[in-house]
PDB file of N, CA and C in Angstrom:
ATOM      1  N   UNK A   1      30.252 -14.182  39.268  1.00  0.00           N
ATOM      2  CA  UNK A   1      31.528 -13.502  39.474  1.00  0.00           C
ATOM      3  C   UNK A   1      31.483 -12.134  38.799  1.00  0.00           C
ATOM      4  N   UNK A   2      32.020 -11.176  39.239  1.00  0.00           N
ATOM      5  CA  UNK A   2      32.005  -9.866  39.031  1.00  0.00           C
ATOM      6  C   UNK A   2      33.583  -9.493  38.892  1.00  0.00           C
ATOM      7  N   UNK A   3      34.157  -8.604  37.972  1.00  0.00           N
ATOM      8  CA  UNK A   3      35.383  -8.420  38.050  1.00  0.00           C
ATOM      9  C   UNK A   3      35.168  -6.805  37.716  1.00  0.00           C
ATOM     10  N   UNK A   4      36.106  -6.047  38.045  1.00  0.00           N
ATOM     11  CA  UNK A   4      36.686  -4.735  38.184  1.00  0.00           C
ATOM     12  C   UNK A   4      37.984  -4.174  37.921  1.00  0.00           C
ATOM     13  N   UNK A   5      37.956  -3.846  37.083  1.00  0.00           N
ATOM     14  CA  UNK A   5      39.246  -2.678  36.857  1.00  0.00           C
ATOM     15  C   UNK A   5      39.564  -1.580  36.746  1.00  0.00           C
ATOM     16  N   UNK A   6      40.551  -1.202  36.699  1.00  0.00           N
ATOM     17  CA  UNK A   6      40.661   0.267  37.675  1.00  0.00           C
ATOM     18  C   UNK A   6      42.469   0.701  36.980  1.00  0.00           C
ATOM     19  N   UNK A   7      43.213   1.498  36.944  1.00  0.00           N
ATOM     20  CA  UNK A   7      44.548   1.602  37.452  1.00  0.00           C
ATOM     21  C   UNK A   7      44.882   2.029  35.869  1.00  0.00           C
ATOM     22  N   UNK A   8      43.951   1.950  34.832  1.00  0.00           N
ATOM     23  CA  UNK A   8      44.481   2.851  33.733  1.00  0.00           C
ATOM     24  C   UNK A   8      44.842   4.013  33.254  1.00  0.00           C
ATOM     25  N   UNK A   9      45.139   4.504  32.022  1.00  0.00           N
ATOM     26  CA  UNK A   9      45.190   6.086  31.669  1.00  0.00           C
ATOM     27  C   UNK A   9      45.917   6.000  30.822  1.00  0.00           C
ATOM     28  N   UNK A  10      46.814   7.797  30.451  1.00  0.00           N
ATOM     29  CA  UNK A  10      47.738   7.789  29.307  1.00  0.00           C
ATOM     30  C   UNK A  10      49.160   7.828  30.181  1.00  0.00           C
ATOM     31  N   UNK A  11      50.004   7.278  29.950  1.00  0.00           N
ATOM     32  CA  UNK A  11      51.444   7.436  30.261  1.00  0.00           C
ATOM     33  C   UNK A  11      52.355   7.810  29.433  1.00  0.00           C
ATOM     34  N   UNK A  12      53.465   8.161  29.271  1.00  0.00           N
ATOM     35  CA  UNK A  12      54.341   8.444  28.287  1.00  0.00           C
ATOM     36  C   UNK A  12      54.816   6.770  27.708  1.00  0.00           C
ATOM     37  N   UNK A  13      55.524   6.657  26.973  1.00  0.00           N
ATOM     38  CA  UNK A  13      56.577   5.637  26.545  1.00  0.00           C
ATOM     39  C   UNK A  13      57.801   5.428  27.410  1.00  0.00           C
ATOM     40  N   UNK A  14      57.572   4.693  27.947  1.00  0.00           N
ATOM     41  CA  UNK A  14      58.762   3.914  28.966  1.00  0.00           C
ATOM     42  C   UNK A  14      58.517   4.403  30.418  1.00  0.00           C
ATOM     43  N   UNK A  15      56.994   4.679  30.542  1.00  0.00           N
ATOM     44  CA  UNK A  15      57.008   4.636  31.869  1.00  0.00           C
ATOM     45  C   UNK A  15      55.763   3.484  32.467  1.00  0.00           C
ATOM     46  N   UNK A  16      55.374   3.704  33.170  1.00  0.00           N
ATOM     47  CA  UNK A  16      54.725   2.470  34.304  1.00  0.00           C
ATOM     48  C   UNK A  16      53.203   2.657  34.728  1.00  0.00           C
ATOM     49  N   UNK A  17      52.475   1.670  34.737  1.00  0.00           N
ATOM     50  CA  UNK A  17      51.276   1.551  35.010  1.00  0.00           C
ATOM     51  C   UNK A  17      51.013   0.630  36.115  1.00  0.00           C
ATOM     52  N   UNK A  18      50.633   0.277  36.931  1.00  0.00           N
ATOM     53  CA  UNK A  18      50.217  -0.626  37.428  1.00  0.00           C
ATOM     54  C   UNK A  18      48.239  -0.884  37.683  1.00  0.00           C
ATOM     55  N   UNK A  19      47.647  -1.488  37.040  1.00  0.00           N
ATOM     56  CA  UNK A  19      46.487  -2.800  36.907  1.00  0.00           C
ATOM     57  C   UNK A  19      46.089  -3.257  37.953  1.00  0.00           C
ATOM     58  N   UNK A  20      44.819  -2.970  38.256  1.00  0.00           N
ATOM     59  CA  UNK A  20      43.842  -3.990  39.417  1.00  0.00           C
ATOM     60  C   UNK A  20      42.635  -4.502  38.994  1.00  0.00           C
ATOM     61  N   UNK A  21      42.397  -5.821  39.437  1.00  0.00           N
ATOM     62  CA  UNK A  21      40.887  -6.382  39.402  1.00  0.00           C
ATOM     63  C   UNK A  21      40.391  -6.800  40.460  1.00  0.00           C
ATOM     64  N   UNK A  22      39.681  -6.123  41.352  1.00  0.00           N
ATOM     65  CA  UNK A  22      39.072  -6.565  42.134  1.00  0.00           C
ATOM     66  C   UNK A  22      37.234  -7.263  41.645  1.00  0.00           C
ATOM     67  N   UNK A  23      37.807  -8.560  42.707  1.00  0.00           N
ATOM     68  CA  UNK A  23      36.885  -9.934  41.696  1.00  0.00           C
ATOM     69  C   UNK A  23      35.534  -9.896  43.236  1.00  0.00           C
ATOM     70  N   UNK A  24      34.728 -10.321  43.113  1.00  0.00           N
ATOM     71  CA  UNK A  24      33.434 -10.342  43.987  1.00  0.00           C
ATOM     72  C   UNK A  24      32.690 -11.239  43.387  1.00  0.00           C
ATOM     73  N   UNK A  25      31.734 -12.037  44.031  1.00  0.00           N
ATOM     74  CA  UNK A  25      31.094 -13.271  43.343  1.00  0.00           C
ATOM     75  C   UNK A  25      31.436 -14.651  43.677  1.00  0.00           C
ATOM     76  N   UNK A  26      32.282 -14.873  44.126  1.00  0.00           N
ATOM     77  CA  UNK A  26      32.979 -16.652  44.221  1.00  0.00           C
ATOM     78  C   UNK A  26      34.074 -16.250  45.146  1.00  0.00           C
ATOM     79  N   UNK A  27      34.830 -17.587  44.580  1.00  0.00           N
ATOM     80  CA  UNK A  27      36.128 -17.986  45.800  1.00  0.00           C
ATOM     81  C   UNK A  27      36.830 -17.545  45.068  1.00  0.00           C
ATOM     82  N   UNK A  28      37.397 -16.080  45.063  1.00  0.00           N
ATOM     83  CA  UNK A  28      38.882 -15.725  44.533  1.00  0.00           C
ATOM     84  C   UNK A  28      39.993 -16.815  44.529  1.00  0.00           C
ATOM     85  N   UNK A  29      40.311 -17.347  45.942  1.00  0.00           N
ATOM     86  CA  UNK A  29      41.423 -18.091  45.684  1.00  0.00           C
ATOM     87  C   UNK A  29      41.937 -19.567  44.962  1.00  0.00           C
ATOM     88  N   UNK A  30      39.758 -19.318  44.162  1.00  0.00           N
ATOM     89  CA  UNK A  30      40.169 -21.052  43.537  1.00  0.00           C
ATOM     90  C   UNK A  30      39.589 -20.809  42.274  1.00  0.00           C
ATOM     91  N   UNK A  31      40.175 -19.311  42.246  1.00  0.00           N
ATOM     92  CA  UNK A  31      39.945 -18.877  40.455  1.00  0.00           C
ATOM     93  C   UNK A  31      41.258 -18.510  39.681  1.00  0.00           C
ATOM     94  N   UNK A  32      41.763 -18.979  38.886  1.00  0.00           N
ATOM     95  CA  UNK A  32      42.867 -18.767  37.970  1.00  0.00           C
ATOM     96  C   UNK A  32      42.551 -17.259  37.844  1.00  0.00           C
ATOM     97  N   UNK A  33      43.498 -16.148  37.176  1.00  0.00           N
ATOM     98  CA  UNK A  33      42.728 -14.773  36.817  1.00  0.00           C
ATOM     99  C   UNK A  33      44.078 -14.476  35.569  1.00  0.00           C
ATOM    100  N   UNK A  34      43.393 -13.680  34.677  1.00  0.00           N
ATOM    101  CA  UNK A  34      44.298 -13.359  33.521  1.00  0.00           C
ATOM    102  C   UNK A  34      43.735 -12.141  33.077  1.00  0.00           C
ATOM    103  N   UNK A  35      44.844 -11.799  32.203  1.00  0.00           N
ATOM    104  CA  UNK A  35      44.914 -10.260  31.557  1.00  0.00           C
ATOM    105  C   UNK A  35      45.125 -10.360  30.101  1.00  0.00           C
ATOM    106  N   UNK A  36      44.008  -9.702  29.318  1.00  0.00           N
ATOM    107  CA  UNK A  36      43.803  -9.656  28.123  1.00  0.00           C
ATOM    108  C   UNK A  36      44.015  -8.047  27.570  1.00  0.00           C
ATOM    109  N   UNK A  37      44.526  -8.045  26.491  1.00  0.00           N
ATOM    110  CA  UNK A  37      44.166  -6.469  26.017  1.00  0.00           C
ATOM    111  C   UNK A  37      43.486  -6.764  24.531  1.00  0.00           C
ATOM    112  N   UNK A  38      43.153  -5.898  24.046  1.00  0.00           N
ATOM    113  CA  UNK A  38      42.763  -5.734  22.415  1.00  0.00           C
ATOM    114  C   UNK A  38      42.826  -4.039  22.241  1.00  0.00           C
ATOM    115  N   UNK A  39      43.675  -3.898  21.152  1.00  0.00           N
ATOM    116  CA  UNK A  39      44.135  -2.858  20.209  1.00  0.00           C
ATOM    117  C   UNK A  39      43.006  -2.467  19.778  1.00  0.00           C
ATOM    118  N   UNK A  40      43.483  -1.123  18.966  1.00  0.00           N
ATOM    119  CA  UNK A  40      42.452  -0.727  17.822  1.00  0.00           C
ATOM    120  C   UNK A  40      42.565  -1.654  16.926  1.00  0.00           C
ATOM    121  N   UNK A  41      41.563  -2.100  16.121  1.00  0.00           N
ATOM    122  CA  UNK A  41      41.670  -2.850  15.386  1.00  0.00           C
ATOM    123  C   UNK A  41      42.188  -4.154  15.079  1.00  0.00           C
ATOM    124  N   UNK A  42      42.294  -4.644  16.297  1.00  0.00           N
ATOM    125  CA  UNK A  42      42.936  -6.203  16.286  1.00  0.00           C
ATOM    126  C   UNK A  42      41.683  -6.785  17.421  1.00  0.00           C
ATOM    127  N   UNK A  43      42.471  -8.572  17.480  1.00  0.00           N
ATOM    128  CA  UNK A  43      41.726  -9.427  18.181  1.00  0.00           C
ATOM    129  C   UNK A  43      42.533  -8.897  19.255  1.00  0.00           C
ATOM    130  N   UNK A  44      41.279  -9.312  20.721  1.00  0.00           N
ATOM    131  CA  UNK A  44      41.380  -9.550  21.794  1.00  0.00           C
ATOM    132  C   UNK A  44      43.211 -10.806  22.014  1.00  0.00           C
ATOM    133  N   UNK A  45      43.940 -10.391  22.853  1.00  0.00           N
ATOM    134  CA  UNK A  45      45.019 -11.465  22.843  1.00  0.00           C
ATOM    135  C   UNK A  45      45.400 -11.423  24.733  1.00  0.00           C
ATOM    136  N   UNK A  46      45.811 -12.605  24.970  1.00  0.00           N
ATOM    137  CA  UNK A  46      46.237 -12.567  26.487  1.00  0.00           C
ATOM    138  C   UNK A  46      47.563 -11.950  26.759  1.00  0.00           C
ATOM    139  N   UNK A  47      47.732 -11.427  27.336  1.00  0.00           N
ATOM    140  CA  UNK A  47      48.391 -10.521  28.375  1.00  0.00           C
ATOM    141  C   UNK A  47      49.685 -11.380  29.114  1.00  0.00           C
ATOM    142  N   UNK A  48      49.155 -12.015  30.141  1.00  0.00           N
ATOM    143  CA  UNK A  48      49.337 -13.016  31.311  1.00  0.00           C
ATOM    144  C   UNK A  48      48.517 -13.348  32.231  1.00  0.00           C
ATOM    145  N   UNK A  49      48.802 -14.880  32.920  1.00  0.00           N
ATOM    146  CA  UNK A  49      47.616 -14.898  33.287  1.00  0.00           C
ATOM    147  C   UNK A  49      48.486 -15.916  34.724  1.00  0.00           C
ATOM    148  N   UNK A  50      47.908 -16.178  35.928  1.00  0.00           N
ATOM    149  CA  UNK A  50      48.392 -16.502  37.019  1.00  0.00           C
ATOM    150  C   UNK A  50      47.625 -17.504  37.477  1.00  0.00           C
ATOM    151  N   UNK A  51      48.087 -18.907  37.957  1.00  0.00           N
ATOM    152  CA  UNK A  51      47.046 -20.156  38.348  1.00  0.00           C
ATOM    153  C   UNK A  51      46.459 -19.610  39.510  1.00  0.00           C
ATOM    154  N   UNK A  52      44.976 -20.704  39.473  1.00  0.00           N
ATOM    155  CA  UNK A  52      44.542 -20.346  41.016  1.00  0.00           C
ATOM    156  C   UNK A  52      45.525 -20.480  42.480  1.00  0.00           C
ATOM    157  N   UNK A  53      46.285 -21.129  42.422  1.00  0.00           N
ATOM    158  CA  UNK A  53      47.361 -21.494  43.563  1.00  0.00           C
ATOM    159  C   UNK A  53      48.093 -20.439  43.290  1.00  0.00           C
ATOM    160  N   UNK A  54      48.508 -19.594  42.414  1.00  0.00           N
ATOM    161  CA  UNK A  54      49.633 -18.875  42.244  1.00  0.00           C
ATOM    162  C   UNK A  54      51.131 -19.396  42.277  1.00  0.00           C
ATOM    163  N   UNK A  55      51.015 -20.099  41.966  1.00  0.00           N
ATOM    164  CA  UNK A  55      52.713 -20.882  41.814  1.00  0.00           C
ATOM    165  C   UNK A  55      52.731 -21.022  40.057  1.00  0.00           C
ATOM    166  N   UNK A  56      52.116 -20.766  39.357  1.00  0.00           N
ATOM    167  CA  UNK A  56      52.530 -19.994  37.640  1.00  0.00           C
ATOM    168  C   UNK A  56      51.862 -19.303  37.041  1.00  0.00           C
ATOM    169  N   UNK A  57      52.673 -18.964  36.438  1.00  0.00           N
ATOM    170  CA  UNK A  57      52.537 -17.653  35.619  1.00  0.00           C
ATOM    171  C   UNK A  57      52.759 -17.866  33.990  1.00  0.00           C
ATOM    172  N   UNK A  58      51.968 -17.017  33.467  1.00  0.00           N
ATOM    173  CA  UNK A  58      52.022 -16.983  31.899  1.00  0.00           C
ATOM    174  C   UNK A  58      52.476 -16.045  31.639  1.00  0.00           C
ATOM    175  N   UNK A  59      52.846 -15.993  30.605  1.00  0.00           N
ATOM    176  CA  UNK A  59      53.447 -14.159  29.682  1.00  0.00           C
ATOM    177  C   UNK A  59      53.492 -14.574  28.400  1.00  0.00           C
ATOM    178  N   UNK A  60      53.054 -13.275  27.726  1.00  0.00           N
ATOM    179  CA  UNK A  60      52.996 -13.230  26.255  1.00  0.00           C
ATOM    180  C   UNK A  60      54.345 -12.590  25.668  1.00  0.00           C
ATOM    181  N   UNK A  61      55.245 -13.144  25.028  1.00  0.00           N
ATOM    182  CA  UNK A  61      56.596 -12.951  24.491  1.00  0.00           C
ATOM    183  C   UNK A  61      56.885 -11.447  24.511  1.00  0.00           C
ATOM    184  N   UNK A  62      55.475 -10.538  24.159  1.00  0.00           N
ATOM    185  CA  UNK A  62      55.320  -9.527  23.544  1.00  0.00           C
ATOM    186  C   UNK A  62      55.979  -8.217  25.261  1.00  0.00           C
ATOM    187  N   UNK A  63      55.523  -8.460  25.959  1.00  0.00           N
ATOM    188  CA  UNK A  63      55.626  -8.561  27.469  1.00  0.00           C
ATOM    189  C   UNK A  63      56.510  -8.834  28.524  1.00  0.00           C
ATOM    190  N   UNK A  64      57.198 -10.083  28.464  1.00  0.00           N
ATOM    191  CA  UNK A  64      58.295 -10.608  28.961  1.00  0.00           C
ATOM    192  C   UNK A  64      58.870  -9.786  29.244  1.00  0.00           C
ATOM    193  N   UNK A  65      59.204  -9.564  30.501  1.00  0.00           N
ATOM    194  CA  UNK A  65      60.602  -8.810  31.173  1.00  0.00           C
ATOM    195  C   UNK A  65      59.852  -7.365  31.528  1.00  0.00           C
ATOM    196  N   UNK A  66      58.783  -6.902  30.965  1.00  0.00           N
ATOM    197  CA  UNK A  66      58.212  -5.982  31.198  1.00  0.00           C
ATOM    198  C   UNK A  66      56.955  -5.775  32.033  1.00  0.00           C
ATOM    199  N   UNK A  67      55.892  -6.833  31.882  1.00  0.00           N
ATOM    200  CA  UNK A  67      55.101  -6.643  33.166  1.00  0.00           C
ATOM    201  C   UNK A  67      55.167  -7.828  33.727  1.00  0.00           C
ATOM    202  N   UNK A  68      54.322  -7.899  35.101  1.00  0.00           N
ATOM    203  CA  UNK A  68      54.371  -8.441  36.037  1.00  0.00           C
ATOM    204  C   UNK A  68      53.114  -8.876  36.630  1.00  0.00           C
ATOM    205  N   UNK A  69      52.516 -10.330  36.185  1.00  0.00           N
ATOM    206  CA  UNK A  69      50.881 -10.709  37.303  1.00  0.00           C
ATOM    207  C   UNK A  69      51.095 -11.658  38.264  1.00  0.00           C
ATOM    208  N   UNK A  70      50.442 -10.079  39.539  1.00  0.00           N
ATOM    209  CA  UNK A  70      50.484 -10.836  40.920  1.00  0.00           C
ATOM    210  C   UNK A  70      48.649 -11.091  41.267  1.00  0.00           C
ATOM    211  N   UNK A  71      48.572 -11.481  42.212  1.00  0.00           N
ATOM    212  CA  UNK A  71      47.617 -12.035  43.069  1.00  0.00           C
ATOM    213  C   UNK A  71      47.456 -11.802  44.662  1.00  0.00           C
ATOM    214  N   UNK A  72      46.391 -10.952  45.411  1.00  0.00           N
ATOM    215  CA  UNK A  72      46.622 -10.919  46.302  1.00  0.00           C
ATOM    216  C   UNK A  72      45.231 -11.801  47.139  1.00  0.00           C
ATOM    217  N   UNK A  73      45.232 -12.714  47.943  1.00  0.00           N
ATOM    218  CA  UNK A  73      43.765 -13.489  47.986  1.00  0.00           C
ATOM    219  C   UNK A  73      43.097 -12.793  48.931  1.00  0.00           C
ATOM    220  N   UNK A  74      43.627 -12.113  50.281  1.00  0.00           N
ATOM    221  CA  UNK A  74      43.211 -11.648  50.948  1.00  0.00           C
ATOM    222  C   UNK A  74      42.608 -10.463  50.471  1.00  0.00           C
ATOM    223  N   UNK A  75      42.876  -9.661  49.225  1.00  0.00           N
ATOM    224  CA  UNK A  75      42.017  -8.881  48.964  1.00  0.00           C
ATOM    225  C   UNK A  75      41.285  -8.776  47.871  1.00  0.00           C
ATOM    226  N   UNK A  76      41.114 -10.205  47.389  1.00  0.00           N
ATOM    227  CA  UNK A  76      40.605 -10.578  46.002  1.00  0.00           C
ATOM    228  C   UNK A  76      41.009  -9.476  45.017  1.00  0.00           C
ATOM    229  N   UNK A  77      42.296  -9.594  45.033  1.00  0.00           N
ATOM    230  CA  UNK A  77      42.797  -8.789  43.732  1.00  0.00           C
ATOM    231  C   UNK A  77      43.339  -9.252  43.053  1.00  0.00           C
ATOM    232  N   UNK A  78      43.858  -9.182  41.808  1.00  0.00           N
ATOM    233  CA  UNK A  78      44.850  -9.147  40.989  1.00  0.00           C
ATOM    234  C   UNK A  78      45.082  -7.752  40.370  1.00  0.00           C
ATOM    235  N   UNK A  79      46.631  -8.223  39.853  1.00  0.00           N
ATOM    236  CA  UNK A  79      47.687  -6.561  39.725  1.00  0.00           C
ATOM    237  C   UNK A  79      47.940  -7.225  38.600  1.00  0.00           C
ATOM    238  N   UNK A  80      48.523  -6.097  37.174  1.00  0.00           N
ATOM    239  CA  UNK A  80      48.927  -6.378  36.393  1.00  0.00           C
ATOM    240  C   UNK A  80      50.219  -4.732  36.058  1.00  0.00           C
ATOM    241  N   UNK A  81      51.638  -5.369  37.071  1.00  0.00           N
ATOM    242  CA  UNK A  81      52.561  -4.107  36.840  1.00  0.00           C
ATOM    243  C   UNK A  81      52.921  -4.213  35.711  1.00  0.00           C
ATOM    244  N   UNK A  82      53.062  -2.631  34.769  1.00  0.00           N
ATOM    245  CA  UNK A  82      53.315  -2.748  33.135  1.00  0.00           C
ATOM    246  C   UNK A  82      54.615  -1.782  33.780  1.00  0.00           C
ATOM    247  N   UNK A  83      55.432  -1.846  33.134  1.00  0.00           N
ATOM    248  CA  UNK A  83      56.927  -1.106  33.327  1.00  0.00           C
ATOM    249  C   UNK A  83      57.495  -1.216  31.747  1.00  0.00           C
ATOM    250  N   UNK A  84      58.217   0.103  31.271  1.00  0.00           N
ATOM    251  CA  UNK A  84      58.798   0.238  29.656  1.00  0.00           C
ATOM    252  C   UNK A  84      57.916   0.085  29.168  1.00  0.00           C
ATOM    253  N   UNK A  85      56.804   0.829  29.237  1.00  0.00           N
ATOM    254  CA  UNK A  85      55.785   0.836  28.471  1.00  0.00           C
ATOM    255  C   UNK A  85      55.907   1.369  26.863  1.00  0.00           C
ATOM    256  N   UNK A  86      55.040   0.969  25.968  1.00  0.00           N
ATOM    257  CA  UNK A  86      55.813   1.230  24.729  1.00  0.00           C
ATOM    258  C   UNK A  86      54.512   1.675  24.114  1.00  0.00           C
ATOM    259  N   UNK A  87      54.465   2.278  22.704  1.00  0.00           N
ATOM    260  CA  UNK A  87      53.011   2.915  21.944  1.00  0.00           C
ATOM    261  C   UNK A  87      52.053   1.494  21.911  1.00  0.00           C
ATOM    262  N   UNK A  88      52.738   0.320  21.576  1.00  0.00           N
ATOM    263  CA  UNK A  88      52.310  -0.528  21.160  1.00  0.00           C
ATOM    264  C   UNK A  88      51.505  -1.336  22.051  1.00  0.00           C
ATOM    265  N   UNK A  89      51.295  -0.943  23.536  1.00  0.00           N
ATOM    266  CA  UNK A  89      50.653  -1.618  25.265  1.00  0.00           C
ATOM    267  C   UNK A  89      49.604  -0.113  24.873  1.00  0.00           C
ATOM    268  N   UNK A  90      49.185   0.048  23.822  1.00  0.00           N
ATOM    269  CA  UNK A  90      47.827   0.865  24.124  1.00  0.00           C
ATOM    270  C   UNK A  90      47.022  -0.067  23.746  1.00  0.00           C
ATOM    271  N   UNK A  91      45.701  -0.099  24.412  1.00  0.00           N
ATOM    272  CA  UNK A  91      44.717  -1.252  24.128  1.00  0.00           C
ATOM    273  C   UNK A  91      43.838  -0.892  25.246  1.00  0.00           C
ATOM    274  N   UNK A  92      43.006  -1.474  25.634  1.00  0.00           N
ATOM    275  CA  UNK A  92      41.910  -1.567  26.862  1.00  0.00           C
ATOM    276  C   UNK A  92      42.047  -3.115  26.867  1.00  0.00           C
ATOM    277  N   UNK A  93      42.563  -2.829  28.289  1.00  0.00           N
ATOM    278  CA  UNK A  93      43.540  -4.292  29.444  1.00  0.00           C
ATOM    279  C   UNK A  93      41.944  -5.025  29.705  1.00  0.00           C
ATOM    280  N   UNK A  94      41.546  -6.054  29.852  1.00  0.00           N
ATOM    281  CA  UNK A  94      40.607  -6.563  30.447  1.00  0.00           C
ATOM    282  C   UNK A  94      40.934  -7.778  31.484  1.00  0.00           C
ATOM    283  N   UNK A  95      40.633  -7.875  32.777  1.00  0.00           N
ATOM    284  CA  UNK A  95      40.566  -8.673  33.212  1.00  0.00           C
ATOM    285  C   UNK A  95      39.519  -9.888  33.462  1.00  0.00           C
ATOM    286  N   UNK A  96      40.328 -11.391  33.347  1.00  0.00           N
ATOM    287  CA  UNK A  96      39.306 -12.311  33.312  1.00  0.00           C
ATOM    288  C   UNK A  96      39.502 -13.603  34.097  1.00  0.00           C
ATOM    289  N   UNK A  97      38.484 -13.935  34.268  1.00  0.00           N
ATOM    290  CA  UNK A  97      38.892 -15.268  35.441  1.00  0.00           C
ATOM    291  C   UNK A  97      38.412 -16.568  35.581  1.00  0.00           C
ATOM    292  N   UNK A  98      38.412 -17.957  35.633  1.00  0.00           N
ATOM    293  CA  UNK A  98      38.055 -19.277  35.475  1.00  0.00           C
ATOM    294  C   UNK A  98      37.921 -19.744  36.866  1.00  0.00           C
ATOM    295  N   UNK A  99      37.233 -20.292  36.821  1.00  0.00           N
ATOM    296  CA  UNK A  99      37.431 -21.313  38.137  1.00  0.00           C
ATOM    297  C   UNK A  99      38.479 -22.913  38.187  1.00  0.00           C
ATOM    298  N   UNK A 100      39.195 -23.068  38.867  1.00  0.00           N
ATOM    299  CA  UNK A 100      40.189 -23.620  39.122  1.00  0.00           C
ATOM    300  C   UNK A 100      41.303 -24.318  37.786  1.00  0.00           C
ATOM    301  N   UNK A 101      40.541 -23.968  36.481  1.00  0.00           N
ATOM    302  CA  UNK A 101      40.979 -24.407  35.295  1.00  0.00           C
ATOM    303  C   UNK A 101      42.087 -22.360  34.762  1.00  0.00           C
ATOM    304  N   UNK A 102      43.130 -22.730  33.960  1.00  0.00           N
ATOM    305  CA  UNK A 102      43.181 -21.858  33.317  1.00  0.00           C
ATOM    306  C   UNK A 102      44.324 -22.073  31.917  1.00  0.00           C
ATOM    307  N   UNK A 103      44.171 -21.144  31.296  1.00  0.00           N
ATOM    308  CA  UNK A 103      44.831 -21.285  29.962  1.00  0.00           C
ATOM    309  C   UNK A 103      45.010 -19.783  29.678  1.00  0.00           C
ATOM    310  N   UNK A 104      45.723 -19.633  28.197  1.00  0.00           N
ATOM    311  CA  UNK A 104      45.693 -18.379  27.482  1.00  0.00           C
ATOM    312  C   UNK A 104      45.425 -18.002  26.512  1.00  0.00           C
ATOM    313  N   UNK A 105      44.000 -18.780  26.443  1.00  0.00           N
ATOM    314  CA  UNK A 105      42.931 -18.135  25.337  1.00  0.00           C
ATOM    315  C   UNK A 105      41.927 -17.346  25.944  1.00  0.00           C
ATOM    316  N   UNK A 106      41.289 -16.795  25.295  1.00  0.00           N
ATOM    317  CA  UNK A 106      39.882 -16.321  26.159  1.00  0.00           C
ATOM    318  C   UNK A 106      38.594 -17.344  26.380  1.00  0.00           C
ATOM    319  N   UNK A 107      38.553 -18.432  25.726  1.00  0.00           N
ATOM    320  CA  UNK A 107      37.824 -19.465  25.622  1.00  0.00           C
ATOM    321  C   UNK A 107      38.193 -20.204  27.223  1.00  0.00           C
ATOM    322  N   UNK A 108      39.402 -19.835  27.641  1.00  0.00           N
ATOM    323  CA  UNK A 108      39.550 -20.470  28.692  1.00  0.00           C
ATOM    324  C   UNK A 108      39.296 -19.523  29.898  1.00  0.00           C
ATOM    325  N   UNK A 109      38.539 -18.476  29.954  1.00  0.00           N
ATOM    326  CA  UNK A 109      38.129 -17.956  30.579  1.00  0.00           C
ATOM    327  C   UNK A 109      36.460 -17.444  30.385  1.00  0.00           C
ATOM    328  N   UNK A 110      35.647 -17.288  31.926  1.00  0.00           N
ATOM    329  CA  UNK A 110      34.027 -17.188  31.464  1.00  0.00           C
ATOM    330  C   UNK A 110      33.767 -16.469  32.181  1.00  0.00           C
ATOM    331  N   UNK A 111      34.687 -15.657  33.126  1.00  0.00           N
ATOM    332  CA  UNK A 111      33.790 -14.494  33.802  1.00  0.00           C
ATOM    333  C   UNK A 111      35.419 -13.097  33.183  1.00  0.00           C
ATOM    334  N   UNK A 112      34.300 -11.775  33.161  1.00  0.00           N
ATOM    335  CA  UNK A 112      35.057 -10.760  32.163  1.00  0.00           C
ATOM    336  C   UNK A 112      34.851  -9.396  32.662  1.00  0.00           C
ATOM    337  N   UNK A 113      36.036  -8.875  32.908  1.00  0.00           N
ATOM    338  CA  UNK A 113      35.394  -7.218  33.589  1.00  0.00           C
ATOM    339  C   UNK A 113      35.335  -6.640  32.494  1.00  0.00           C
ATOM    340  N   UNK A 114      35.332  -5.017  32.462  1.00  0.00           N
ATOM    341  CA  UNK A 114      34.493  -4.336  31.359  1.00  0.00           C
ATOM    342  C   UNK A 114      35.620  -3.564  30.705  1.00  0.00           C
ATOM    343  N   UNK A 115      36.583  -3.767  31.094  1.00  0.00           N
ATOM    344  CA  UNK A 115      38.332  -3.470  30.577  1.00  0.00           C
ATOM    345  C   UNK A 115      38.370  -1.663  31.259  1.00  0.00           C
ATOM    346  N   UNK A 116      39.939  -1.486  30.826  1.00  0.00           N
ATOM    347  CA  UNK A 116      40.249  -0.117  31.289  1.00  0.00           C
ATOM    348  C   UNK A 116      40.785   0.154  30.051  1.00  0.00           C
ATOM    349  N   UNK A 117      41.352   1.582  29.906  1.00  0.00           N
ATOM    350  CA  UNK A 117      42.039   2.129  28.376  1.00  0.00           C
ATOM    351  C   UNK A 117      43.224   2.269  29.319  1.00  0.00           C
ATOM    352  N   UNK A 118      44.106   1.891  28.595  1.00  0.00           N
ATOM    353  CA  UNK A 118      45.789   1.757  28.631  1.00  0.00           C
ATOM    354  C   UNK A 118      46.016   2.977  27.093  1.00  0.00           C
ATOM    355  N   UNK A 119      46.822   3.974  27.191  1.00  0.00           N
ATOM    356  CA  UNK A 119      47.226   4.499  26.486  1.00  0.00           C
ATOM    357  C   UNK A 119      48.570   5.101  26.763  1.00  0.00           C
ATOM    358  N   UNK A 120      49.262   4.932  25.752  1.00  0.00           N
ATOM    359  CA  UNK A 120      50.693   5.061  25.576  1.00  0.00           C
ATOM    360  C   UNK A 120      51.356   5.625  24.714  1.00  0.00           C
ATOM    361  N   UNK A 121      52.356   7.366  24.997  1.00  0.00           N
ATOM    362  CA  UNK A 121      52.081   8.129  23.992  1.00  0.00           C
ATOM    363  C   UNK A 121      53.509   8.430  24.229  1.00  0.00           C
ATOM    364  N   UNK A 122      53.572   8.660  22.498  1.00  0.00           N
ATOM    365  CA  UNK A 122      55.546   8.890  22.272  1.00  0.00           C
ATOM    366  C   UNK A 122      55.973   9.649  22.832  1.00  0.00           C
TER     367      UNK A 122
END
């Protein structure tokens, strides 16, 4: 499995990003896929993350109400919309993906794209 991301940069504070991974390698639609970031200086932490069926969704408290992970199968993508973006969503986003299992650790994920820089400036 191969994953790809794309859709980063610098934005101001309180504005919007929207996140892609386009996945190659396997059956997109019977892979769970999730979104990780890591800060300067901190651990890697999950994002949100979307079952292989797409009928749930995860979110990290930190997040809630603010972004949004979709799934599209027909084009082996996943989106990760960030909206009210804040200083604190700077990190390099990584996308990652399991086969039909998923969770919101990184342990529960084994294939890993090479992340994007998310930066977010007052």
């Amino acid at each position: 499995v191969q994953l790809v991301e794309s859709g980063g940069g610098l934005v101001q504070a309180g504005g919007s990003l929207r996140l892609s991974c386009m996945f190659s390698g396997g059956t997109f639609s019977l892979h769970s896929m999730a979104w990780f970031r890591r800060a300067p200086g901190k651990e890697r932490e999950s994002v949100a993350a979307i079952h292989w069926s797409g009928r749930s969704t995860q979110y990290a408290d930190s997040v809630k109400g603010r972004f949004t992970i979709s799934r599209d199968d027909a084009k082996n993508s996943v989106y990760l919309q960030m909206n009210s973006l804040k200083s604190e969503d700077t990190a390099v986003y990584y996308c990652a993906a399991r086969y039909l299992e998923w969770g919101t650790t990184d342990r529960d994920y084994d294939s890993w794209g090479q992340g994007t820089q998310v930066t977010v400036s007052l």
